[in-house]
N, C-alpha and C. Protein backbone atom coordinates (compact mmCIF):
# COMPACT_ATOMS: atom_id res chain seq x y z
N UNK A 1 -9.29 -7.02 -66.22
CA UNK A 1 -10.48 -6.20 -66.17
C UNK A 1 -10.80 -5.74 -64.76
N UNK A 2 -10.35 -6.04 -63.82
CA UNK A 2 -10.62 -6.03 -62.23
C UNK A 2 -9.58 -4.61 -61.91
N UNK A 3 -10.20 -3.43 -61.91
CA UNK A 3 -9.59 -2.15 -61.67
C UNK A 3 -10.15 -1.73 -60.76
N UNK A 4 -9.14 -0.61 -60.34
CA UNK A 4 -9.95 0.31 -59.32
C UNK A 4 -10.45 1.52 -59.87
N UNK A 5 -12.12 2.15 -59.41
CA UNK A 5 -12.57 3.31 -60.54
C UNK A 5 -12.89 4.20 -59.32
N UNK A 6 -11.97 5.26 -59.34
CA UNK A 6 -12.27 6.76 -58.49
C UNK A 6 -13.24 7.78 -59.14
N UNK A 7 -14.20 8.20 -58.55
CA UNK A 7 -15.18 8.94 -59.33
C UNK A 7 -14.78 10.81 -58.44
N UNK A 8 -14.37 11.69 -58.88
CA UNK A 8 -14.09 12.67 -57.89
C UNK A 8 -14.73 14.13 -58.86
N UNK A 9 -15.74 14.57 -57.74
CA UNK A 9 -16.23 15.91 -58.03
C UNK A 9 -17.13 15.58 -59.03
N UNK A 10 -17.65 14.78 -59.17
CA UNK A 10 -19.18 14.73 -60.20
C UNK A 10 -19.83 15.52 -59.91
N UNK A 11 -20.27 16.43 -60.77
CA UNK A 11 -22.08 17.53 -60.73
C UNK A 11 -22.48 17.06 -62.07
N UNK A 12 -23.62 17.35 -61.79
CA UNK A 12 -24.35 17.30 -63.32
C UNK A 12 -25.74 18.75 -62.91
N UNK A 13 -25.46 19.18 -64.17
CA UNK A 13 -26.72 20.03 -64.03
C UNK A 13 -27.52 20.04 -65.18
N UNK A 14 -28.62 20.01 -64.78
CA UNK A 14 -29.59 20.12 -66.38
C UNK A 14 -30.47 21.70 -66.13
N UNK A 15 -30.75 21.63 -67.73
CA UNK A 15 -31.01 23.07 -68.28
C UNK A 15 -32.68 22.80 -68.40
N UNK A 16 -32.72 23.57 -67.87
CA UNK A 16 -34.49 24.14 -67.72
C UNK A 16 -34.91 25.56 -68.03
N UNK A 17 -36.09 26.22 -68.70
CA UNK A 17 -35.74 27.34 -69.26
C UNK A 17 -34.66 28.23 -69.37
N UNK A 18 -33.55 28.07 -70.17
CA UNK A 18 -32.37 28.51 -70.29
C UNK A 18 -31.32 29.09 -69.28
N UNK A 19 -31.69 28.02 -67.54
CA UNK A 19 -30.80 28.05 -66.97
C UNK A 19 -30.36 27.00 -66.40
N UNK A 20 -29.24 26.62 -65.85
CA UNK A 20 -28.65 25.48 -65.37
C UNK A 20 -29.24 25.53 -63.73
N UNK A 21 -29.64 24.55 -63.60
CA UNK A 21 -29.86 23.75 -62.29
C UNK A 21 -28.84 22.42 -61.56
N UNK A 22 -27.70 23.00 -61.12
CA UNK A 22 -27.10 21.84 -60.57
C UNK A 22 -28.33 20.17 -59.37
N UNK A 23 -28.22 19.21 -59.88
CA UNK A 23 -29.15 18.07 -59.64
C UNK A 23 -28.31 17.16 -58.62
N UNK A 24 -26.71 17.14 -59.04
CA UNK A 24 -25.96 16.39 -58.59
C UNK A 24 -24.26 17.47 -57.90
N UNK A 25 -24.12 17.10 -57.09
CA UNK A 25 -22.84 18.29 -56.45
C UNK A 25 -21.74 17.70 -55.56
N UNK A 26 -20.80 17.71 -56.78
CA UNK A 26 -19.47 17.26 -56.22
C UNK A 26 -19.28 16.23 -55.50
N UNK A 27 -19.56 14.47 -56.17
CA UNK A 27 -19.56 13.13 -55.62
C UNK A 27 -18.60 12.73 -55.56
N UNK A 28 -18.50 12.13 -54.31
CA UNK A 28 -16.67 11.56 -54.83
C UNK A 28 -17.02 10.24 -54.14
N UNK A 29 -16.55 8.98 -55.11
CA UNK A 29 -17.33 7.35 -54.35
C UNK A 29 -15.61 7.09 -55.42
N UNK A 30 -15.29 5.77 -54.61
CA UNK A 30 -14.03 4.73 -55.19
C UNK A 30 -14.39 3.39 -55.07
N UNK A 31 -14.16 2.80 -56.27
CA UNK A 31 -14.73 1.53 -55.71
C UNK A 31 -13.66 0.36 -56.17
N UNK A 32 -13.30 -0.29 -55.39
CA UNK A 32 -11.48 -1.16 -54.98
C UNK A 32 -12.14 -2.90 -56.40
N UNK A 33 -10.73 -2.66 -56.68
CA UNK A 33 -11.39 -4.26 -57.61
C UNK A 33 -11.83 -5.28 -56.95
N UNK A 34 -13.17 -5.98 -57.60
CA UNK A 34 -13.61 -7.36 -57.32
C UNK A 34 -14.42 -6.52 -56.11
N UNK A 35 -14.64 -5.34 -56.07
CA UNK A 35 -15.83 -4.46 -55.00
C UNK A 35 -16.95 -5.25 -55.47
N UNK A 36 -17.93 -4.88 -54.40
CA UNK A 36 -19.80 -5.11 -55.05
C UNK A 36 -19.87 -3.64 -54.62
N UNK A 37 -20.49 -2.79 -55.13
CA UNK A 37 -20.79 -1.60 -54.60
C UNK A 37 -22.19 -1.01 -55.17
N UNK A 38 -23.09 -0.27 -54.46
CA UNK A 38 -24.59 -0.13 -54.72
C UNK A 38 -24.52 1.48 -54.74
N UNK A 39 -25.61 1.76 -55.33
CA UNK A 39 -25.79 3.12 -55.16
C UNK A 39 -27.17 3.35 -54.70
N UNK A 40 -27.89 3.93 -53.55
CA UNK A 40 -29.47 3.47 -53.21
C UNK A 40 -29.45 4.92 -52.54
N UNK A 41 -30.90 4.95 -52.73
CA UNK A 41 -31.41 6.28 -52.18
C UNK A 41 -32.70 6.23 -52.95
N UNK A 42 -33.45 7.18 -51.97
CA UNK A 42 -35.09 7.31 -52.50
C UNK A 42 -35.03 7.37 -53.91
N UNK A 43 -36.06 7.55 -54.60
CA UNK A 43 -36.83 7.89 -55.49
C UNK A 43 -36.45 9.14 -56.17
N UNK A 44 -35.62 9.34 -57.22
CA UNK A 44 -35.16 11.24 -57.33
C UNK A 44 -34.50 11.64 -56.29
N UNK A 45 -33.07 10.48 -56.08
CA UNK A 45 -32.42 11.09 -55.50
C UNK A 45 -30.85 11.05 -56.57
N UNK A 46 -31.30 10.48 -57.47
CA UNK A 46 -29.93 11.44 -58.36
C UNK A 46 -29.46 9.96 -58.45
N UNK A 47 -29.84 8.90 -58.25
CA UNK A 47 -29.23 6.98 -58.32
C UNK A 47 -29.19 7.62 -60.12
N UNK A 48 -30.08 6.93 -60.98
CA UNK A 48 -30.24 7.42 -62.31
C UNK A 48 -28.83 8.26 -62.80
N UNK A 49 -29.18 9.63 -62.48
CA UNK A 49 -28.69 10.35 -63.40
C UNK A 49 -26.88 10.53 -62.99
N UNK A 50 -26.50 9.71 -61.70
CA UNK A 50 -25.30 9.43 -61.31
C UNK A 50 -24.41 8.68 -62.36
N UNK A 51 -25.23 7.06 -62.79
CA UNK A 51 -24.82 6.24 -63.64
C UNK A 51 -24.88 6.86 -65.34
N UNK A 52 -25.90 7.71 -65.09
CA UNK A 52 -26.39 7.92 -66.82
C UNK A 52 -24.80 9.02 -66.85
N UNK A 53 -24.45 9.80 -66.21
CA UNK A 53 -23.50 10.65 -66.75
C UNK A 53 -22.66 9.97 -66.78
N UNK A 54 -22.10 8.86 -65.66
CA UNK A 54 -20.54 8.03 -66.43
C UNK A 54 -20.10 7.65 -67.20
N UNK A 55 -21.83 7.41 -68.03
CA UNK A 55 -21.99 6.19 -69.29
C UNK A 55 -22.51 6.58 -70.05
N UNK A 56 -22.77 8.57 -70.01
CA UNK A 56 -22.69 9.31 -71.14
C UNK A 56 -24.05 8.79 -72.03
N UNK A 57 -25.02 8.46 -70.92
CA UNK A 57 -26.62 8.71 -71.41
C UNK A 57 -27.21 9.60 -70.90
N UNK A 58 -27.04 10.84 -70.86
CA UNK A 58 -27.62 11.74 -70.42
C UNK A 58 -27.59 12.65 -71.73
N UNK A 59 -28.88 13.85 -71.77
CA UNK A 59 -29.13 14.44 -73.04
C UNK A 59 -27.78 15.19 -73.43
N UNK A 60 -27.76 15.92 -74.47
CA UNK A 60 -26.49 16.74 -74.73
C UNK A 60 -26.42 18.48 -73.51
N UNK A 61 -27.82 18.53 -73.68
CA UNK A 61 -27.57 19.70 -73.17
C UNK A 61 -27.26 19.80 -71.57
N UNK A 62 -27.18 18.53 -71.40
CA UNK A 62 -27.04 18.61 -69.67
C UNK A 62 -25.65 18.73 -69.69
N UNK A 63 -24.84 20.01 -68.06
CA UNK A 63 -23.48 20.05 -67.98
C UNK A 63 -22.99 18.74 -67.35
N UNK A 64 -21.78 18.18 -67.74
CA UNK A 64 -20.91 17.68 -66.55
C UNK A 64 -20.04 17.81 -66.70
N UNK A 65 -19.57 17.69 -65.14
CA UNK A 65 -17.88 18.03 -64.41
C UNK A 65 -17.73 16.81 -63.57
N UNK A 66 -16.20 16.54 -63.57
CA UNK A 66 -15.97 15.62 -62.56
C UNK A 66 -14.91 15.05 -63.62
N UNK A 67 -14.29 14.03 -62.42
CA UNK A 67 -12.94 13.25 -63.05
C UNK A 67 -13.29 11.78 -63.03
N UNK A 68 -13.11 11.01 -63.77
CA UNK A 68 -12.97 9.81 -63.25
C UNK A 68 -11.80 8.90 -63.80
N UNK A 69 -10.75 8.09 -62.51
CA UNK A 69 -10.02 6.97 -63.05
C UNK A 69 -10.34 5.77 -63.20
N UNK A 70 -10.18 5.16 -63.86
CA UNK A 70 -9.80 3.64 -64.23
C UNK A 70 -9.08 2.67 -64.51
N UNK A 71 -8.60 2.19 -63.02
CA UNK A 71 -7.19 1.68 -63.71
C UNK A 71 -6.12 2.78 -63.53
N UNK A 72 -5.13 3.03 -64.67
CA UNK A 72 -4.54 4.09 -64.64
C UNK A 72 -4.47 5.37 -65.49
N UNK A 73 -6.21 5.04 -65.79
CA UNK A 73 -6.49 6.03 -67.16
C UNK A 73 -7.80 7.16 -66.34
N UNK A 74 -7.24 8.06 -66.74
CA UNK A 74 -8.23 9.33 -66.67
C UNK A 74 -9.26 9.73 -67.04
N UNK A 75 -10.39 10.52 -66.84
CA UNK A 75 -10.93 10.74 -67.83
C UNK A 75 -11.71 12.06 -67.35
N UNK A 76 -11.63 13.10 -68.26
CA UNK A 76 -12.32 14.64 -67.88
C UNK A 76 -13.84 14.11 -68.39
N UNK A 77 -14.70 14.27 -67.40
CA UNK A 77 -16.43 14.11 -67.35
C UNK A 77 -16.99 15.20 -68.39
N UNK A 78 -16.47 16.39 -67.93
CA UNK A 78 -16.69 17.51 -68.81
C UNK A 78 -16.73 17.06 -70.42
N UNK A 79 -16.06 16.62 -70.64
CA UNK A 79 -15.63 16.29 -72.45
C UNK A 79 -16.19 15.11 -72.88
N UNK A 80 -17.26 15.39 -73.74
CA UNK A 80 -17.94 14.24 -74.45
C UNK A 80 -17.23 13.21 -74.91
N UNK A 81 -16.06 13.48 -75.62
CA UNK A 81 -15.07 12.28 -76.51
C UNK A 81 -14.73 11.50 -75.60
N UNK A 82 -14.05 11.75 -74.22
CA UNK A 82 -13.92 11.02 -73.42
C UNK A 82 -14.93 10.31 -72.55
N UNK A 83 -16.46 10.93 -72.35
CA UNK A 83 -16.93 9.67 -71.75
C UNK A 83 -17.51 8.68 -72.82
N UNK A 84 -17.67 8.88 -74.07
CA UNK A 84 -17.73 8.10 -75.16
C UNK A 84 -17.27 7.22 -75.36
N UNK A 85 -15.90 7.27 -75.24
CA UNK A 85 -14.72 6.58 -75.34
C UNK A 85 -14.84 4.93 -74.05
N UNK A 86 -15.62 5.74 -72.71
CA UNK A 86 -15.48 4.77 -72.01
C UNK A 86 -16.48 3.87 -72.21
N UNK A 87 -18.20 4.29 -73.02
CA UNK A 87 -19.11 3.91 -72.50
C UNK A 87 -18.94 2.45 -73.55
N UNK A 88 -19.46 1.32 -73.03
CA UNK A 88 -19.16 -0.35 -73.76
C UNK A 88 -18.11 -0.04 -73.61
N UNK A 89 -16.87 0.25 -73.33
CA UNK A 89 -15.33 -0.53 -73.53
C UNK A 89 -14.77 -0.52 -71.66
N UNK A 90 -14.94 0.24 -70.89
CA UNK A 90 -14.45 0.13 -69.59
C UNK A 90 -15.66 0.30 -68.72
N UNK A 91 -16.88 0.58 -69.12
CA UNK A 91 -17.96 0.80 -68.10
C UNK A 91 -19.37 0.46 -69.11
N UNK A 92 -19.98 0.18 -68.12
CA UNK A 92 -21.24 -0.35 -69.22
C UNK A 92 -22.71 0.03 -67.65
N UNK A 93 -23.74 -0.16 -68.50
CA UNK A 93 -24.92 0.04 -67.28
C UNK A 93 -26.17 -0.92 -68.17
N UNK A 94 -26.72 -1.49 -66.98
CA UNK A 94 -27.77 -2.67 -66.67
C UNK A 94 -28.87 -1.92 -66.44
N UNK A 95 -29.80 -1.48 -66.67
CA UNK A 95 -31.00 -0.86 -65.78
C UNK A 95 -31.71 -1.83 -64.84
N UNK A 96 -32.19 -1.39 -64.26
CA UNK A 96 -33.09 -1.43 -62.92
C UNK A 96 -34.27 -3.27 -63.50
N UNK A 97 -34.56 -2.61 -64.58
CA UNK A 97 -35.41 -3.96 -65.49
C UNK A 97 -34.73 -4.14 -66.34
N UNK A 98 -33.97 -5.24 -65.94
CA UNK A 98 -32.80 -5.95 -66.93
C UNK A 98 -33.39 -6.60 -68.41
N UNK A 99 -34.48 -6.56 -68.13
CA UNK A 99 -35.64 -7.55 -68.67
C UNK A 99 -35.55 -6.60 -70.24
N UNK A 100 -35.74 -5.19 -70.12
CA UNK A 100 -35.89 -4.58 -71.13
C UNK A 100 -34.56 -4.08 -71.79
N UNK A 101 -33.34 -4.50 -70.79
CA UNK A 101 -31.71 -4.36 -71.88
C UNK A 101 -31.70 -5.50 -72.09
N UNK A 102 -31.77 -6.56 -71.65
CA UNK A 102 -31.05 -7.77 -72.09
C UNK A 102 -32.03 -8.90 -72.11
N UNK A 103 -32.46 -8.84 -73.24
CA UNK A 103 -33.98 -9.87 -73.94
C UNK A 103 -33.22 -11.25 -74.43
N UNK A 104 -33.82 -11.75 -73.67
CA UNK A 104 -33.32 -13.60 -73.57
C UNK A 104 -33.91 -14.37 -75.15
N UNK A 105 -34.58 -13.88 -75.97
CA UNK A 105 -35.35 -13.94 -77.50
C UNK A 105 -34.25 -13.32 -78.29
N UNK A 106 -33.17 -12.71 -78.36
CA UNK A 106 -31.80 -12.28 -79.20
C UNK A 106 -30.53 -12.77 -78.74
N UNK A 107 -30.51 -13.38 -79.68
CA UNK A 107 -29.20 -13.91 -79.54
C UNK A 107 -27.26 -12.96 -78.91
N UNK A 108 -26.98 -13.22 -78.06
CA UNK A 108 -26.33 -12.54 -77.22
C UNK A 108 -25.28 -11.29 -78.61
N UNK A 109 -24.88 -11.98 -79.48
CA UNK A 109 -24.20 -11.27 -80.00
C UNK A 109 -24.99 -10.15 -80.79
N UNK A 110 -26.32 -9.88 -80.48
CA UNK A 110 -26.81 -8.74 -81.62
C UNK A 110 -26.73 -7.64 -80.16
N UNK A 111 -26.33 -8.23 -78.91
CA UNK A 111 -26.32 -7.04 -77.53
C UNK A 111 -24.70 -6.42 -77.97
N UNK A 112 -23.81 -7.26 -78.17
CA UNK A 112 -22.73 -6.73 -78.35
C UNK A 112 -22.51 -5.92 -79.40
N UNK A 113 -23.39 -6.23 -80.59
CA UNK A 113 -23.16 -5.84 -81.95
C UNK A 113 -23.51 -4.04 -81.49
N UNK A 114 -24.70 -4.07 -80.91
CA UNK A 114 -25.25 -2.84 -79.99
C UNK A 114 -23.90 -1.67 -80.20
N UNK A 115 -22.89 -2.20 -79.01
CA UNK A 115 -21.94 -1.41 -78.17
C UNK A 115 -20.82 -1.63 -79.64
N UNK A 116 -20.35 -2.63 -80.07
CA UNK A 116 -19.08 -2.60 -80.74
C UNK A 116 -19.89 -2.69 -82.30
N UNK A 117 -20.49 -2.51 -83.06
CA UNK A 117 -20.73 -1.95 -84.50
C UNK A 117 -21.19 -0.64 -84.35
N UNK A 118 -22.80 -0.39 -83.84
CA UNK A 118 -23.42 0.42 -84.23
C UNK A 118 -22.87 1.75 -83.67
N UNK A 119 -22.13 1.50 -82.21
CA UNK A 119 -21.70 2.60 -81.69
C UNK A 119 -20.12 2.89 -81.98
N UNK A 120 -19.36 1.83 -81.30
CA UNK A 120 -18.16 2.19 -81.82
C UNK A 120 -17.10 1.87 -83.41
N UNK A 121 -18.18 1.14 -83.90
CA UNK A 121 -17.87 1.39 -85.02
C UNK A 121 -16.76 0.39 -86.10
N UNK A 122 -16.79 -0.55 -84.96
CA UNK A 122 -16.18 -1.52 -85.56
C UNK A 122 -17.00 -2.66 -86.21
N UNK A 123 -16.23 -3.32 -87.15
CA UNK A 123 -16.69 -4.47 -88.22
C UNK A 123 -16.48 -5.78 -87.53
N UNK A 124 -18.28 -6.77 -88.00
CA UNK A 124 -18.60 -7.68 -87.46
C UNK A 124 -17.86 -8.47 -87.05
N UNK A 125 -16.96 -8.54 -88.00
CA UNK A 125 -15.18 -9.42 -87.61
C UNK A 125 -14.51 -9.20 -86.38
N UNK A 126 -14.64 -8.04 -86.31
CA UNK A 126 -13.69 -7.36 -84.83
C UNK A 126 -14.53 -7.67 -83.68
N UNK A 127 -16.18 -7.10 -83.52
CA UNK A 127 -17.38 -7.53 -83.13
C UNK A 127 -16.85 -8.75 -82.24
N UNK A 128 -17.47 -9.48 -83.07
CA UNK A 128 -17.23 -11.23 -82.78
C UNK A 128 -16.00 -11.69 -81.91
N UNK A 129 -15.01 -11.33 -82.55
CA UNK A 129 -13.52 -11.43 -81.39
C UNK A 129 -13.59 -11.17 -79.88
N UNK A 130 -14.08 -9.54 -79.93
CA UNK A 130 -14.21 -9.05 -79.11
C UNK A 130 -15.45 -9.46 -77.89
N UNK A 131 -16.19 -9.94 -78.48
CA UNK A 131 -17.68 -10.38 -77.57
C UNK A 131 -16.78 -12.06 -77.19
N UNK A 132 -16.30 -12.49 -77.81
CA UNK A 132 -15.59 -13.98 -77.57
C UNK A 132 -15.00 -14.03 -76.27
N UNK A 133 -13.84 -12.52 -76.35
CA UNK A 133 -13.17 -12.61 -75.06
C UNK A 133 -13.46 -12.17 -73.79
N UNK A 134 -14.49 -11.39 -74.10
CA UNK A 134 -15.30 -11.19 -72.97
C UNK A 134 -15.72 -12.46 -71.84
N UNK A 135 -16.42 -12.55 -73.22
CA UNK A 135 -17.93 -14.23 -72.64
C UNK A 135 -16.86 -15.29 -72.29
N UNK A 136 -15.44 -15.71 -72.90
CA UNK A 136 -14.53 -16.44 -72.34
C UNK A 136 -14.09 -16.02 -70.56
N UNK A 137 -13.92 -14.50 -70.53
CA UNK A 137 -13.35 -14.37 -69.89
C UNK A 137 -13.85 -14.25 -67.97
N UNK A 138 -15.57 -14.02 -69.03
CA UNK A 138 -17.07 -14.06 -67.80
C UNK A 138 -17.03 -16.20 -67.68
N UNK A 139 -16.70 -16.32 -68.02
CA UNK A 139 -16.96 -18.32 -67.90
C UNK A 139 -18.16 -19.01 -69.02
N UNK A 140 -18.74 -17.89 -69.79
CA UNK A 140 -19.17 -18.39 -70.85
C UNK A 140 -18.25 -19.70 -72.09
């Protein structure tokens, strides 16, 4: 799980009366395995909507461009299927108040059930495996 992830040429622009406003312009950050790496800046300075486009929480109508690797896998920013594809399986996001993703009153596997049933679509069986080797692999 310890990869290296190149982020190159990120924009994101969102649509405001039926024109695009670029917000974010052409980022390029790498971050080497077993990195700690931060992203900080004022208040509306684009921290947010940096992470929300990798991880493909950002609305539909907003554009993005940009590449990102992982490992030795690609991925066009532009194309929904592909950041889909990454979001719970190679990249995941924590917010700021952890407090309100990850509620210590639910039992850990209804967080996973989250990412691997409801979204990607696999059965509780697979679910379960999959959250196992994780939490094995974190020292759970």
């Amino acid at each position: 799980m310890n990869k290296q992830i190149k982020v190159k040429d990120l924009s994101v622009s969102y649509q405001k009366s039926g024109k695009y406003h670029k917000i974010i312009d052409n980022i390029d950050f790498y971050i080497e395995p077993s990195e700690i790496f931060a992203i900080i800046g004022e208040s509306g300075s684009g921290k947010t909507t940096i992470t929300k486009a990798l991880t493909g929480l950002l609305p539909k109508s907003t554009k993005i461009s940009g590449l990102m690797q992982i490992g030795e896998s690609n991925y066009d920013l532009s194309n929904d299927y592909e950041r889909k594809k990454l979001s719970g399986t190679e990249i995941g996001l924590v917010f700021q108040d952890a407090r309100s993703s990850l509620n210590p009153m639910r039992k850990i596997i209804k967080h996973f059930e989250e990412i691997y049933v409801n979204i990607k679509g696999l059965s509780k069986e697979e679910c379960y495996t999959k959250s196992a080797e994780i939490l094995k692999y974190l020292g759970f």
